[in-house]
PDB file of N, CA and C in Angstrom:
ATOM      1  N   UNK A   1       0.845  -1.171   0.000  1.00  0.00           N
ATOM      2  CA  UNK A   1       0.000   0.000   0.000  1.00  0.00           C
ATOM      3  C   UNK A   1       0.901   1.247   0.000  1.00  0.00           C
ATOM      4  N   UNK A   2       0.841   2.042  -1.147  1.00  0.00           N
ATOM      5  CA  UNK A   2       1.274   3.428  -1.015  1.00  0.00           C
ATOM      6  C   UNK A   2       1.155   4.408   0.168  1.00  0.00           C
ATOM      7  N   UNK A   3       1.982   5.344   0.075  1.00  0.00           N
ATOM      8  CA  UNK A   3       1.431   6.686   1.607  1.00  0.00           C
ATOM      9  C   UNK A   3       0.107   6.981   0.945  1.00  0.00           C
ATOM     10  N   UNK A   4       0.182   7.424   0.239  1.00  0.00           N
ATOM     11  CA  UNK A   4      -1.106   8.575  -0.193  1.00  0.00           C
ATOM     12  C   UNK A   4      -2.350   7.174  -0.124  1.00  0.00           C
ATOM     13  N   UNK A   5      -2.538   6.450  -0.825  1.00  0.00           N
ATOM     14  CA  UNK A   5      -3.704   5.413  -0.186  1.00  0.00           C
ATOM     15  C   UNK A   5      -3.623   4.943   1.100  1.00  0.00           C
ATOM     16  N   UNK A   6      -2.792   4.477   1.840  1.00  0.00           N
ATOM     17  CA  UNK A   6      -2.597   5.217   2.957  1.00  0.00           C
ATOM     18  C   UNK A   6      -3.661   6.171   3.546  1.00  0.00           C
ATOM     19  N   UNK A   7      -3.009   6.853   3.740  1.00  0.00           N
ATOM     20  CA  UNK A   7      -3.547   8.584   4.121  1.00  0.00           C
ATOM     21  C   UNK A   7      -4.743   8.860   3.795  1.00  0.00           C
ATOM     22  N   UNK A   8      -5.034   8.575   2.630  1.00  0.00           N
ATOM     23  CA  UNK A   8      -6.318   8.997   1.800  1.00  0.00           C
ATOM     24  C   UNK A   8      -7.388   7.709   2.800  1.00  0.00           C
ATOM     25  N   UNK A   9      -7.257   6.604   3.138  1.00  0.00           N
ATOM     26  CA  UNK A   9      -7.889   6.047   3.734  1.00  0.00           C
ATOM     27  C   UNK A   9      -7.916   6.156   5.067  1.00  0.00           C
ATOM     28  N   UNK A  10      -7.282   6.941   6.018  1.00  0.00           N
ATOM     29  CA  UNK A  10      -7.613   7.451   7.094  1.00  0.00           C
ATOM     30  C   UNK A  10      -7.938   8.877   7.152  1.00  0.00           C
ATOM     31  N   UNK A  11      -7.831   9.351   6.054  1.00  0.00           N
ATOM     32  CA  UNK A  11      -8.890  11.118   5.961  1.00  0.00           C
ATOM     33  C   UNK A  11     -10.013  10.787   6.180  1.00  0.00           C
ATOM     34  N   UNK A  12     -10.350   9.752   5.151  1.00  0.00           N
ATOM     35  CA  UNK A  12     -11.973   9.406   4.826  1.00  0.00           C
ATOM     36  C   UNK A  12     -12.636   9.387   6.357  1.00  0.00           C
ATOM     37  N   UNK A  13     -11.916   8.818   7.340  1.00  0.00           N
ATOM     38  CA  UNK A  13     -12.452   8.807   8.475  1.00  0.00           C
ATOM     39  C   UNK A  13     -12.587   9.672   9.463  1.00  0.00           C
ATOM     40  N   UNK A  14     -12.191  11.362   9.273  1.00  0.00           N
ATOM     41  CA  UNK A  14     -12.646  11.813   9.060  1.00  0.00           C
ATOM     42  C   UNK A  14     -14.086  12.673   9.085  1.00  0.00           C
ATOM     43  N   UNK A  15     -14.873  13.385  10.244  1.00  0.00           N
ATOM     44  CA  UNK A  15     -15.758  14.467  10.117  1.00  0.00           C
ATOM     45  C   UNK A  15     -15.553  15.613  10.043  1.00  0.00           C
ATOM     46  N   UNK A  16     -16.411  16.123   9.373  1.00  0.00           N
ATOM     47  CA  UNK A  16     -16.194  17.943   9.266  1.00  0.00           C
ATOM     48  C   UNK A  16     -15.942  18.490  10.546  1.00  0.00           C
ATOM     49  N   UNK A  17     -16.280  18.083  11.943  1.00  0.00           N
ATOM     50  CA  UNK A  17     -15.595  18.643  12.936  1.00  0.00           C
ATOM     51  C   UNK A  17     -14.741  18.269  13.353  1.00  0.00           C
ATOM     52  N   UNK A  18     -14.099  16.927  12.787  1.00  0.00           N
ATOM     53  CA  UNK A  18     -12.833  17.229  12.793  1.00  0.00           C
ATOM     54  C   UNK A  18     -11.510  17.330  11.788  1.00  0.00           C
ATOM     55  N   UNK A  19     -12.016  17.960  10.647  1.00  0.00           N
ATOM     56  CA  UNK A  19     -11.298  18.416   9.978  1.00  0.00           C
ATOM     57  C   UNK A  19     -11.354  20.464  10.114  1.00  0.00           C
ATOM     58  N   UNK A  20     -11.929  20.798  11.077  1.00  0.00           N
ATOM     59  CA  UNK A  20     -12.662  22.071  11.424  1.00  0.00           C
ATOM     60  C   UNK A  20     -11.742  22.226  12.642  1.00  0.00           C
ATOM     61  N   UNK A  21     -11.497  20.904  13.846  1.00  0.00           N
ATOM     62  CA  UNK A  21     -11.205  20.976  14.860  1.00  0.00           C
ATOM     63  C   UNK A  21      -9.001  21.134  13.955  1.00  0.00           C
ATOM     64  N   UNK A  22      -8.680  20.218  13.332  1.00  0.00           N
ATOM     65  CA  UNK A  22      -7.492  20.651  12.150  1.00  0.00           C
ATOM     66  C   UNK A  22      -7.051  22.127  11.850  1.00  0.00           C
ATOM     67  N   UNK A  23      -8.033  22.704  11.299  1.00  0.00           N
ATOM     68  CA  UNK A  23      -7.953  24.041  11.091  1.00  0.00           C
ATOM     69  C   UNK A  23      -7.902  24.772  12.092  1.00  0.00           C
ATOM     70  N   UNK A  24      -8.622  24.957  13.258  1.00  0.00           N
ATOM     71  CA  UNK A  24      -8.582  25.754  14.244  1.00  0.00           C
ATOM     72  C   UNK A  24      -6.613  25.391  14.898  1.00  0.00           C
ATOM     73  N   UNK A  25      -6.503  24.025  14.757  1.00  0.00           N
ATOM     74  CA  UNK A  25      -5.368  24.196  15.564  1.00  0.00           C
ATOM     75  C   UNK A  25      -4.167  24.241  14.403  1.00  0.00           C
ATOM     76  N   UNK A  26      -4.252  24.730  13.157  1.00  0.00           N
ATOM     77  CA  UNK A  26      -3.460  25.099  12.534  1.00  0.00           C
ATOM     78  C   UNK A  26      -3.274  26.583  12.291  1.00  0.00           C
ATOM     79  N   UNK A  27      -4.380  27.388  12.277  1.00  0.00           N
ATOM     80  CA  UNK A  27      -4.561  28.688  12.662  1.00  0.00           C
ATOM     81  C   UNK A  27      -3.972  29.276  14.454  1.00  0.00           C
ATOM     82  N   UNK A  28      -3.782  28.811  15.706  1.00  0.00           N
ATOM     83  CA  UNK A  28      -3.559  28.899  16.358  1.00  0.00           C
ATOM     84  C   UNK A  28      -1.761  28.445  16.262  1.00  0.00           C
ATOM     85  N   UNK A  29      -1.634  27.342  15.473  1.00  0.00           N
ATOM     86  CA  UNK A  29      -0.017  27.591  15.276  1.00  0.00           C
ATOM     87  C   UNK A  29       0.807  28.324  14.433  1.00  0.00           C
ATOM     88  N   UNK A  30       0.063  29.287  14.052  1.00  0.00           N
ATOM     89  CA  UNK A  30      -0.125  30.152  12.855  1.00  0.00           C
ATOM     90  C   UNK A  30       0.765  31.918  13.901  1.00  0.00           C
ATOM     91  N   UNK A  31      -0.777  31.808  14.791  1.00  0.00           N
ATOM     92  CA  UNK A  31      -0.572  32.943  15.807  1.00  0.00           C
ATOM     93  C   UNK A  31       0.669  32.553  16.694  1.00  0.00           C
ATOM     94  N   UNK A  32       1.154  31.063  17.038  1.00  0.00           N
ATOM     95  CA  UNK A  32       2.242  31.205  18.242  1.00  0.00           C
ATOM     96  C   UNK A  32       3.333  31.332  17.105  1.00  0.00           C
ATOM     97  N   UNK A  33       3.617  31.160  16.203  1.00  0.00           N
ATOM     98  CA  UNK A  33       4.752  32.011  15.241  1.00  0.00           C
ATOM     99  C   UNK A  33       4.945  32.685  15.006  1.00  0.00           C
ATOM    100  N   UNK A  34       3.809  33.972  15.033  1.00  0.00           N
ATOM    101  CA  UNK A  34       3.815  35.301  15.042  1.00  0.00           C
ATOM    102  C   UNK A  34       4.342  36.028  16.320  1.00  0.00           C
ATOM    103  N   UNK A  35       3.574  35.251  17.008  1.00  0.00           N
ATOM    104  CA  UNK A  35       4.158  35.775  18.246  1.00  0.00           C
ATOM    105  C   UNK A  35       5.469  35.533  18.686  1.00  0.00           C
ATOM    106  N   UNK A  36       6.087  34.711  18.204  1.00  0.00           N
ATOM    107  CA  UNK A  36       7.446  34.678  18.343  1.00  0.00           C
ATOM    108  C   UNK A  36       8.201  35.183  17.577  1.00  0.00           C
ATOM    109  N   UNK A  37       7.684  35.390  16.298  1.00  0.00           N
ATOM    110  CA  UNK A  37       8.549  36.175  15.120  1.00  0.00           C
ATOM    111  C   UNK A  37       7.302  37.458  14.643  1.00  0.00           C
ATOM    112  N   UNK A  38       7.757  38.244  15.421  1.00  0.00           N
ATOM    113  CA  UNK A  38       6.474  39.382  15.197  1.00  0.00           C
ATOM    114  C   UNK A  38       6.913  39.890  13.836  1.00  0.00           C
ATOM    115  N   UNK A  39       8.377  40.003  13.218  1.00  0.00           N
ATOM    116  CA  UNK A  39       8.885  40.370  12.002  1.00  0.00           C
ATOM    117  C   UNK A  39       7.864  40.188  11.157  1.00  0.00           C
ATOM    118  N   UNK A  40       7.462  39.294  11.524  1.00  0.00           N
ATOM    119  CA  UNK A  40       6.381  38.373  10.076  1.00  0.00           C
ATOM    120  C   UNK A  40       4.944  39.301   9.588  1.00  0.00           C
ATOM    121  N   UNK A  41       4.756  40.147  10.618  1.00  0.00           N
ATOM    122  CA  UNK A  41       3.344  41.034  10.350  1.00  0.00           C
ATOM    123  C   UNK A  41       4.255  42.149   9.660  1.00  0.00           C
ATOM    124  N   UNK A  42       5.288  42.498   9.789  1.00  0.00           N
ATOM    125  CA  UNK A  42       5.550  43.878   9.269  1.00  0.00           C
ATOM    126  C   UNK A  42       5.927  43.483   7.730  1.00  0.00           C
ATOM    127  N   UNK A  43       5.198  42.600   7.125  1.00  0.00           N
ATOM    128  CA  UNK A  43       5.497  42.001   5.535  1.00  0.00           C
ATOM    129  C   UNK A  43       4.470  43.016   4.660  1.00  0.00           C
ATOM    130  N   UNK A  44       4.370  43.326   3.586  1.00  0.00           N
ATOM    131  CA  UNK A  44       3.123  43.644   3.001  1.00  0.00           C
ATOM    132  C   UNK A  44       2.002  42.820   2.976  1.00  0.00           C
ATOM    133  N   UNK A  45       0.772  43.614   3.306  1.00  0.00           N
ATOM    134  CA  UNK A  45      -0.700  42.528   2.857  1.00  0.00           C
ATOM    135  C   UNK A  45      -0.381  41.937   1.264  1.00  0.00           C
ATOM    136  N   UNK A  46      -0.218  42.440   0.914  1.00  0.00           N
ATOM    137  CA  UNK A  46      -0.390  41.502  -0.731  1.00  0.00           C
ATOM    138  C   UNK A  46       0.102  40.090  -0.786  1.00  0.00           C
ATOM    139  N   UNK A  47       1.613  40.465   0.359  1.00  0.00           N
ATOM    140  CA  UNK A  47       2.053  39.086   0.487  1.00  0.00           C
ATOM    141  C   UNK A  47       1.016  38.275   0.593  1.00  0.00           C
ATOM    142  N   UNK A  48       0.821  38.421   1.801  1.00  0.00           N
ATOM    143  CA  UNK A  48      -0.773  37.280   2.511  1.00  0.00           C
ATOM    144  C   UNK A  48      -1.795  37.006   1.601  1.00  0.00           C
ATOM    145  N   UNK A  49      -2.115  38.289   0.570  1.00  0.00           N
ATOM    146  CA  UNK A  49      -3.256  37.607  -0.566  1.00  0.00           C
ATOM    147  C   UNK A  49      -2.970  36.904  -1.219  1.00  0.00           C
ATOM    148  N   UNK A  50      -1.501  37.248  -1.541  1.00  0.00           N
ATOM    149  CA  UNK A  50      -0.876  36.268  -3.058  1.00  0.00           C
ATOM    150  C   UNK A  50      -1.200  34.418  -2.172  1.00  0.00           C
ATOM    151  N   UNK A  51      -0.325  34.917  -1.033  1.00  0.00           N
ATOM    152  CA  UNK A  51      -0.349  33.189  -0.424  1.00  0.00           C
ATOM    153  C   UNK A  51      -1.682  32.680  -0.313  1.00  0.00           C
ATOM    154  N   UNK A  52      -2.494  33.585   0.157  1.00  0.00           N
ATOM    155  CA  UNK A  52      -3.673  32.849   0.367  1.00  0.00           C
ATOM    156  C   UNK A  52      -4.801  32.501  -0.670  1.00  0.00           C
ATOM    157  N   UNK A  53      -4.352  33.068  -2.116  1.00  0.00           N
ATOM    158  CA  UNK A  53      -4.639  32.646  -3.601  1.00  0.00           C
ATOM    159  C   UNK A  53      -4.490  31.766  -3.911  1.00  0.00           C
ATOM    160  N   UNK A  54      -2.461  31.259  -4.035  1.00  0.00           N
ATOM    161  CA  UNK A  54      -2.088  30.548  -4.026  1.00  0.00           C
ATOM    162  C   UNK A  54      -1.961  29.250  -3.745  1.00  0.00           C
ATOM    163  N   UNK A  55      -2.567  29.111  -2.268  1.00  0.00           N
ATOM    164  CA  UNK A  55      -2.986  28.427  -0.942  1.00  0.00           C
ATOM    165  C   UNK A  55      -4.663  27.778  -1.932  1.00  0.00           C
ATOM    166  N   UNK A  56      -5.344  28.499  -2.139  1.00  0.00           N
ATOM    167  CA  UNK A  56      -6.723  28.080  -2.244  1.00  0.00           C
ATOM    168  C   UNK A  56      -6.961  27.496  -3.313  1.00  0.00           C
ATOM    169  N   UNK A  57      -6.338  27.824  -4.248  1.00  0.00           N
ATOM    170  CA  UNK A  57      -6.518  27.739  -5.628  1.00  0.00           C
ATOM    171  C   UNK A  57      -6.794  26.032  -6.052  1.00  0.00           C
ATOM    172  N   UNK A  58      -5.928  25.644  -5.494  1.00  0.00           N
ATOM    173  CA  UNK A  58      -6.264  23.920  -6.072  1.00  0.00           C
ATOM    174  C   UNK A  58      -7.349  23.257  -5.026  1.00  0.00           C
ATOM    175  N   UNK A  59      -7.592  23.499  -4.013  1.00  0.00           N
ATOM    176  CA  UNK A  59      -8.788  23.482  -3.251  1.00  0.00           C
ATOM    177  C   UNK A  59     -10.251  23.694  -4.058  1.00  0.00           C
ATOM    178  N   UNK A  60      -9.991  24.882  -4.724  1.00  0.00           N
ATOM    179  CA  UNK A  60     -11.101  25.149  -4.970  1.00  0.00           C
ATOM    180  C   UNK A  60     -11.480  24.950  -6.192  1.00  0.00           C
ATOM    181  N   UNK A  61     -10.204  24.087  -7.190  1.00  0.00           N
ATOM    182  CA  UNK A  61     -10.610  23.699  -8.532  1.00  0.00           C
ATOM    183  C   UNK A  61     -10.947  22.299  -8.189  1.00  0.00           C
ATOM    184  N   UNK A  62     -10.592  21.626  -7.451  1.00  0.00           N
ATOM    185  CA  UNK A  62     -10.710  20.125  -7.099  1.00  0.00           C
ATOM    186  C   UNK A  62     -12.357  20.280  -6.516  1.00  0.00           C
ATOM    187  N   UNK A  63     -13.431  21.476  -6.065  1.00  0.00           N
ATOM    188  CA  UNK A  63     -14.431  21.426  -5.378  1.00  0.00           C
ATOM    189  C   UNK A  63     -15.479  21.697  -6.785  1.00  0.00           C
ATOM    190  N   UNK A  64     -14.886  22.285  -7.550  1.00  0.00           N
ATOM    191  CA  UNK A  64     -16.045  23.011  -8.357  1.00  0.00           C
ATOM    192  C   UNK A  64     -15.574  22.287  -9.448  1.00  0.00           C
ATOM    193  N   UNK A  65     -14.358  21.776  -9.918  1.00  0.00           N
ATOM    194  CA  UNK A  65     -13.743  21.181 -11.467  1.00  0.00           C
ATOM    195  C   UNK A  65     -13.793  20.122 -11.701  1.00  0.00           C
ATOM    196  N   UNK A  66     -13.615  19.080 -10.267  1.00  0.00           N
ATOM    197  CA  UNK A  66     -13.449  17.799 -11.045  1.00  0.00           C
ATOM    198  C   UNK A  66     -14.654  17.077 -10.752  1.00  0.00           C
ATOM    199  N   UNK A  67     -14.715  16.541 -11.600  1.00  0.00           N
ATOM    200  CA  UNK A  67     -15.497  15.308 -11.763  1.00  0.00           C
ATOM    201  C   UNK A  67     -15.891  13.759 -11.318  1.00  0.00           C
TER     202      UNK A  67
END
């Protein structure tokens, strides 16, 4: 068995709260990096849009594109 089948077979298991409960604690390790490297806010916003474009983009072709 490959990683990704693998993996892909323990996502499946898997609820939206806890793939919700994922996010919250990836956003919170988000903030204790900031807070340790405050450097990181004094970046331009555009930065953050480009990434978070970047970031979404195959998310959101895989939701609405494929088949």
């Amino acid at each position: 068995m490959s990683y990704f089948s693998f993996m892909n077979e323990r996502v499946k298991r898997l609820s939206i709260i806890d793939v919700k409960l994922v996010q919250a604690a990836a956003i919170f390790v988000a903030l204790i990096v900031v807070k340790l490297i405050p450097q990181i806010m004094l970046l331009n916003i555009w930065w953050f849009v480009a990434l978070a474009v970047l970031f979404g983009l195959r998310p959101v072709c895989v939701f609405f594109l494929k088949n």
